[in-house]
Protein backbone atom coordinates (compact mmCIF):
# COMPACT_ATOMS: atom_id res chain seq x y z
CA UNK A 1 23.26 -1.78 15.47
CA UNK A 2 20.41 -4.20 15.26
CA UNK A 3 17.38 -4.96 17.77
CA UNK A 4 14.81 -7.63 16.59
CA UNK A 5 11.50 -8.35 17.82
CA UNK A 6 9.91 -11.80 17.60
CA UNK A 7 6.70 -13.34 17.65
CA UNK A 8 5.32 -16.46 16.25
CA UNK A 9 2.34 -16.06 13.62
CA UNK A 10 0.64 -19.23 13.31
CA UNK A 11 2.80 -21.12 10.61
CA UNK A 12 7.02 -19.31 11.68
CA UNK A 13 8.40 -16.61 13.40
CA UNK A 14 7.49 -12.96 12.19
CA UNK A 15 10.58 -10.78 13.11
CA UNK A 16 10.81 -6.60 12.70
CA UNK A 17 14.19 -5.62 12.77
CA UNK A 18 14.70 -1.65 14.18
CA UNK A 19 17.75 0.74 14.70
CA UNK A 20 17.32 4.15 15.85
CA UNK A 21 13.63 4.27 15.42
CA UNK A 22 13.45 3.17 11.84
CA UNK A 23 12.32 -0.55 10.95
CA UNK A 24 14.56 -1.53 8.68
CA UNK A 25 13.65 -4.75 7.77
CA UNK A 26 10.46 -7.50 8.15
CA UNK A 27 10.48 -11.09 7.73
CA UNK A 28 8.97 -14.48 8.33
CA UNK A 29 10.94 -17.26 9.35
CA UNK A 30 9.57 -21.09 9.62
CA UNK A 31 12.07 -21.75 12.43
CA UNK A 32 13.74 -19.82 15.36
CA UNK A 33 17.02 -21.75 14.14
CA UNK A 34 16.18 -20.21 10.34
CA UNK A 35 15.62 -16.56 12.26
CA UNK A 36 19.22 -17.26 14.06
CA UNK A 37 21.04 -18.05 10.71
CA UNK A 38 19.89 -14.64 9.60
CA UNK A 39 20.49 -12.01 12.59
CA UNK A 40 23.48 -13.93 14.81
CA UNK A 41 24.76 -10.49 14.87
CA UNK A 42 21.81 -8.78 16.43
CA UNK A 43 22.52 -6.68 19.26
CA UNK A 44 19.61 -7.47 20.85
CA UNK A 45 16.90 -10.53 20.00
CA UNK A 46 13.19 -9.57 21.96
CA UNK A 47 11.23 -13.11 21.56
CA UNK A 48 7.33 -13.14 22.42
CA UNK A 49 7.72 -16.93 24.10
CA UNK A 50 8.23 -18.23 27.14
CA UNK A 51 12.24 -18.54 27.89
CA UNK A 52 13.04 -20.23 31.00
CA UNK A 53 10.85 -22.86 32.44
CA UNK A 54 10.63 -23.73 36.60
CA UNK A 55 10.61 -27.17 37.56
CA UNK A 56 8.05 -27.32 40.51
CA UNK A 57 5.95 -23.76 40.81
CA UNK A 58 4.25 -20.56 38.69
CA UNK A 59 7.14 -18.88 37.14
CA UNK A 60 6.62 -14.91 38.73
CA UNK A 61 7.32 -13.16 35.68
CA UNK A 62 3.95 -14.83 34.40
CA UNK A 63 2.26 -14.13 38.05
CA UNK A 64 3.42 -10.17 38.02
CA UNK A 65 2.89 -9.78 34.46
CA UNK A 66 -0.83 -11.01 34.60
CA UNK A 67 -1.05 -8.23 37.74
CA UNK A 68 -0.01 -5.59 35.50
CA UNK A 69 -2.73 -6.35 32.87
CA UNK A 70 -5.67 -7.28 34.72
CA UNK A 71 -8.51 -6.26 34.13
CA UNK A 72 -8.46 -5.25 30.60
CA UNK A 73 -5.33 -8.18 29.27
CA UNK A 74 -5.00 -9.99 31.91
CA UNK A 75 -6.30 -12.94 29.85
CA UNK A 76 -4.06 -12.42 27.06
CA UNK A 77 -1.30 -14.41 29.54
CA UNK A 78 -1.16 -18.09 29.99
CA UNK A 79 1.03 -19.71 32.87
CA UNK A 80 3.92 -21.37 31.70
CA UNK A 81 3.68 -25.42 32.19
CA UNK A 82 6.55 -26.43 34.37
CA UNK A 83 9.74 -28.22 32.21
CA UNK A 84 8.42 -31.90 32.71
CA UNK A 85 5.26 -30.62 31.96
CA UNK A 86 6.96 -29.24 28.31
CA UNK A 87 8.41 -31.95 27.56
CA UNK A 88 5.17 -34.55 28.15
CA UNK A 89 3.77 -36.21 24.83
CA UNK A 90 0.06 -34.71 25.20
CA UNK A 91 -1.62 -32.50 27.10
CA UNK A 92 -3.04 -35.27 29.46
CA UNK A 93 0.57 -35.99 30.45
CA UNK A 94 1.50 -32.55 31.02
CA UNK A 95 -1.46 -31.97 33.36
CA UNK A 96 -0.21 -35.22 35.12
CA UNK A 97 2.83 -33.70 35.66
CA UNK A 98 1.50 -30.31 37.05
CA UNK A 99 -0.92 -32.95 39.26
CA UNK A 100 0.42 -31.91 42.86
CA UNK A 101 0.93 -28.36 41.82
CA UNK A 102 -2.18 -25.56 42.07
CA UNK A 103 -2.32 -24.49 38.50
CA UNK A 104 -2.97 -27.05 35.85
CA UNK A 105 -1.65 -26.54 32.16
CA UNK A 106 -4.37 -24.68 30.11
CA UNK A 107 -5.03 -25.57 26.95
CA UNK A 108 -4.02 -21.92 25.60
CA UNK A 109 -0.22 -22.58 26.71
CA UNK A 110 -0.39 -26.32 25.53
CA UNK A 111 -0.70 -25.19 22.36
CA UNK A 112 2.48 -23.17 22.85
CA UNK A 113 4.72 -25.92 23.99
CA UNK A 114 6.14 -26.81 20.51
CA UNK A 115 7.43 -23.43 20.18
CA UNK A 116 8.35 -23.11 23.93
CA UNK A 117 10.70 -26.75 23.28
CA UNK A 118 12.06 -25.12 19.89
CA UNK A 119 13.29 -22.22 21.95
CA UNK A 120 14.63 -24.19 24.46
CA UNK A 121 16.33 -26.87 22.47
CA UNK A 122 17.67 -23.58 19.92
CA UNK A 123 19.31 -22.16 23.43
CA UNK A 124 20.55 -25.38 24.53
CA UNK A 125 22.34 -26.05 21.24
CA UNK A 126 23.77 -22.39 20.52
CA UNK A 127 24.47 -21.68 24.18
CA UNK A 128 28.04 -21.40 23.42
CA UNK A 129 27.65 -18.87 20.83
CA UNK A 130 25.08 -16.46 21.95
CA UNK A 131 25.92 -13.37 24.30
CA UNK A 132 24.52 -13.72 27.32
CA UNK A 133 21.43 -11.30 26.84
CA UNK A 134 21.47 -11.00 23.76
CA UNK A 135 18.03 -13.31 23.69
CA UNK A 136 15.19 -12.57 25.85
CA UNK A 137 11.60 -12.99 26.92
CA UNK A 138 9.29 -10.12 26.66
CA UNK A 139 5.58 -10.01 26.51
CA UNK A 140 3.77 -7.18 23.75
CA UNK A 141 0.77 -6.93 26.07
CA UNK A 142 3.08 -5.63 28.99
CA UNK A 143 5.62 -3.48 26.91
CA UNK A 144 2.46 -1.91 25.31
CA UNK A 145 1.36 -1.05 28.65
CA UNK A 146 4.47 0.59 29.36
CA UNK A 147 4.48 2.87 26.60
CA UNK A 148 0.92 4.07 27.92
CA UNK A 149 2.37 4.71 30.73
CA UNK A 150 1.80 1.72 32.73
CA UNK A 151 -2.15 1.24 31.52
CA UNK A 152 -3.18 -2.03 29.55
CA UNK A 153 -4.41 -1.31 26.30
CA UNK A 154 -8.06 -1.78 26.79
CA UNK A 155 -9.45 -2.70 23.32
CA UNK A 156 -8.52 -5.90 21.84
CA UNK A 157 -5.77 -6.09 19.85
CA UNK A 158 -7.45 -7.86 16.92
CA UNK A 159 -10.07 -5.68 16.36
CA UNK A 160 -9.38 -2.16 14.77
CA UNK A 161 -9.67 -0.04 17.62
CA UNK A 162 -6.81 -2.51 19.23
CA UNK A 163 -4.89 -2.23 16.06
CA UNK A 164 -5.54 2.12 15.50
CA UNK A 165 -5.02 1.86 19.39
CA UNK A 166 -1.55 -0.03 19.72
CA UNK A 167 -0.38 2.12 16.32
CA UNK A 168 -0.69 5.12 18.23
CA UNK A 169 1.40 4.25 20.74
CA UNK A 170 4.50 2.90 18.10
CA UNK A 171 3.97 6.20 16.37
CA UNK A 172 5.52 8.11 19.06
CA UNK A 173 8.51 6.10 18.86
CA UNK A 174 8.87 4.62 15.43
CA UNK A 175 8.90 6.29 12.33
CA UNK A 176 6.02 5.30 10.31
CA UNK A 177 5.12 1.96 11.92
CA UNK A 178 1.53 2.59 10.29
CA UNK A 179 2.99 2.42 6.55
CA UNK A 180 5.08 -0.44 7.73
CA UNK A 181 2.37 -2.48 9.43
CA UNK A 182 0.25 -2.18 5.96
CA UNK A 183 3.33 -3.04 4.09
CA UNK A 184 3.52 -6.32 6.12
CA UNK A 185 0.00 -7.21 5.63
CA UNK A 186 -0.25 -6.84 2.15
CA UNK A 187 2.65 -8.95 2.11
CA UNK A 188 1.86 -11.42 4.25
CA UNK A 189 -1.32 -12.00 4.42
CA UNK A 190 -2.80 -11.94 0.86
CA UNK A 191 -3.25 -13.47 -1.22
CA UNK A 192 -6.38 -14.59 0.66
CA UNK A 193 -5.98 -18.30 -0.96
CA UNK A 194 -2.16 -18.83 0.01
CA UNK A 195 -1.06 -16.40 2.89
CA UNK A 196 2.20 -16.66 4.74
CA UNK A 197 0.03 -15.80 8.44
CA UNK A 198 -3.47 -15.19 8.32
CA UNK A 199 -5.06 -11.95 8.37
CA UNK A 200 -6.46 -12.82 11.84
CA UNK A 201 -3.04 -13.13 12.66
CA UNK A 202 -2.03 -9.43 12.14
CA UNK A 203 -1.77 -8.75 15.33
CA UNK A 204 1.55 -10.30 15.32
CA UNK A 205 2.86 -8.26 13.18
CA UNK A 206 2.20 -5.12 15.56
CA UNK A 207 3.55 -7.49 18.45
CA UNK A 208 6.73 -7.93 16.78
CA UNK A 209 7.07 -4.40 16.39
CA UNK A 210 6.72 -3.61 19.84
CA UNK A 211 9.45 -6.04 20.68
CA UNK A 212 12.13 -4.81 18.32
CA UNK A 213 11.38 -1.52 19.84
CA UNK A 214 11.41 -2.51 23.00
CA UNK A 215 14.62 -4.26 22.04
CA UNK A 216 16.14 -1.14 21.03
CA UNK A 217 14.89 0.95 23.87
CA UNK A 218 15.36 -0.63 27.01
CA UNK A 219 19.49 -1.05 26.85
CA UNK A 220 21.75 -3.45 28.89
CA UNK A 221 19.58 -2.56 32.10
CA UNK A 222 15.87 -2.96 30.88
CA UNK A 223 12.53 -3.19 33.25
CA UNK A 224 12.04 -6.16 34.27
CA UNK A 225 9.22 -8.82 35.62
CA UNK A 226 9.34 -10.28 38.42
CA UNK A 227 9.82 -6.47 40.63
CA UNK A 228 8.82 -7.78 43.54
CA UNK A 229 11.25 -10.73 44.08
CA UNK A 230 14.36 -11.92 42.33
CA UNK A 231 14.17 -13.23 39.84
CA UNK A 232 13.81 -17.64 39.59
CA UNK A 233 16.45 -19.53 37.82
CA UNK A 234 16.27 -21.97 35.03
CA UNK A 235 18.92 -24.13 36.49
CA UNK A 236 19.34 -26.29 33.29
CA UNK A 237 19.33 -23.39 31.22
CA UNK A 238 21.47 -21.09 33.53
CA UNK A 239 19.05 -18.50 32.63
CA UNK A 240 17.08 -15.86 35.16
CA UNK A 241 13.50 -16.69 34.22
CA UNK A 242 12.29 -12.85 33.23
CA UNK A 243 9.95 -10.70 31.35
CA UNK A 244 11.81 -7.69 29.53
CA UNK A 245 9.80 -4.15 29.28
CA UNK A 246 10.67 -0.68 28.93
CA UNK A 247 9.87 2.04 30.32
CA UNK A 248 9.60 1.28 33.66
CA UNK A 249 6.34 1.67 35.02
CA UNK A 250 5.10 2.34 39.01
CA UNK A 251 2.05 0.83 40.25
């Protein structure tokens, strides 16, 4: 068995790849489609990026999701521009596009749209091939805040009370995430001249982890976002538009 968990750090993908609580493997990949040629078989692929896009509103995942972490993370969630919106040439265009609507595209998820189309195009062109959840959205914020039992980690997840803080929590559920996490850094991020991320970027290490574990945890019937109304379809993607966690939470 194999669960992944994806996030993209700055330059490619950084995956974790975990089966019954051990990670068993780490890796950088420059594209989603170079990820893919390496795990096909996963059981389960966790992906930190939007998957799913709405055509005319807020997608409620994103809505709910941004409940559940307010105050302390709220911020740490971007709405997701609408598919025209994606697939505009600049930013100005995309806001044109999101003109009659009442959110406008922030420049935070702008800067996420190339990896939002990669996604997309990846699931349009391997639709045939992949199991239908075998890929998924989730979001590290909100499956950390399910581990603590529903609370948002407070501290920021850059700084090293965020990172001692979110290490803690993987602890009680993967063995030796801490040794693993320094593994990947000195790996990744040095040497200082010529690293594969940054080391501002090793927070994505730890949100990768979360995912694969999350992956692993939540089975064929996770937690999902929205709870409070079904879920929207991507109608050119035949896709539920969603937000994977686990455990469930009650708030």
């Amino acid at each position: 068995m194999s669960y992944i968990g994806v996030d993209w750090a700055s330059k490619g993908w950084f995956a974790v790849s975990v089966n019954e609580g051990c990670i068993e493997e780490l890796g950088f990949y420059p594209t989603i489609f170079n990820l893919w040629n390496q795990h096909s078989t996963a059981d389960r692929i966790l992906i930190d990026i939007p998957i799913g896009l709405c055509t005319d509103q807020r997608r409620e995942c994103d809505v709910e999701a941004k409940e559940m972490l307010n105050p302390h993370r709220g911020s740490s969630l971007f709405y997701t521009p609408i598919r025209d919106a994606v697939q505009a040439e600049n930013i100005e265009a995309a806001k044109a596009e999101q003109s009659d609507l009442d959110f406008s595209v922030q420049n935070q998820a702008w800067a996420l749209v190339p990896r939002i189309r990669e996604v997309d195009e990846f699931l349009a062109m391997f639709a045939d091939e992949l199991e239908p959840t075998q890929i998924r959205e989730t979001h590290p914020e909100v499956c950390f805040a399910a581990l603590n039992e529903g609370e948002p980690v407070s501290s920021k997840k850059k700084s090293k009370d965020g990172i001692d803080a979110r290490l803690d929590l993987l602890e009680s559920h993967l063995t030796n995430p801490r040794g693993k996490f320094e593994e990947a850094v000195e790996t990744y991020t040095e040497p200082a001249y010529a690293p594969v991320i940054g080391k501002s970027k090793r927070d994505d290490i730890l949100d990768a982890m979360v995912a694969a574990l999350t992956a692993e945890q939540c089975g064929d019937d996770p937690s999902r976002l929205p709870r409070k109304t079904e879920p929207q379809v991507d109608e050119a993607r035949e896709r539920e538009i969603e937000i994977i966690y686990y455990p469930e939470v009650t708030q």
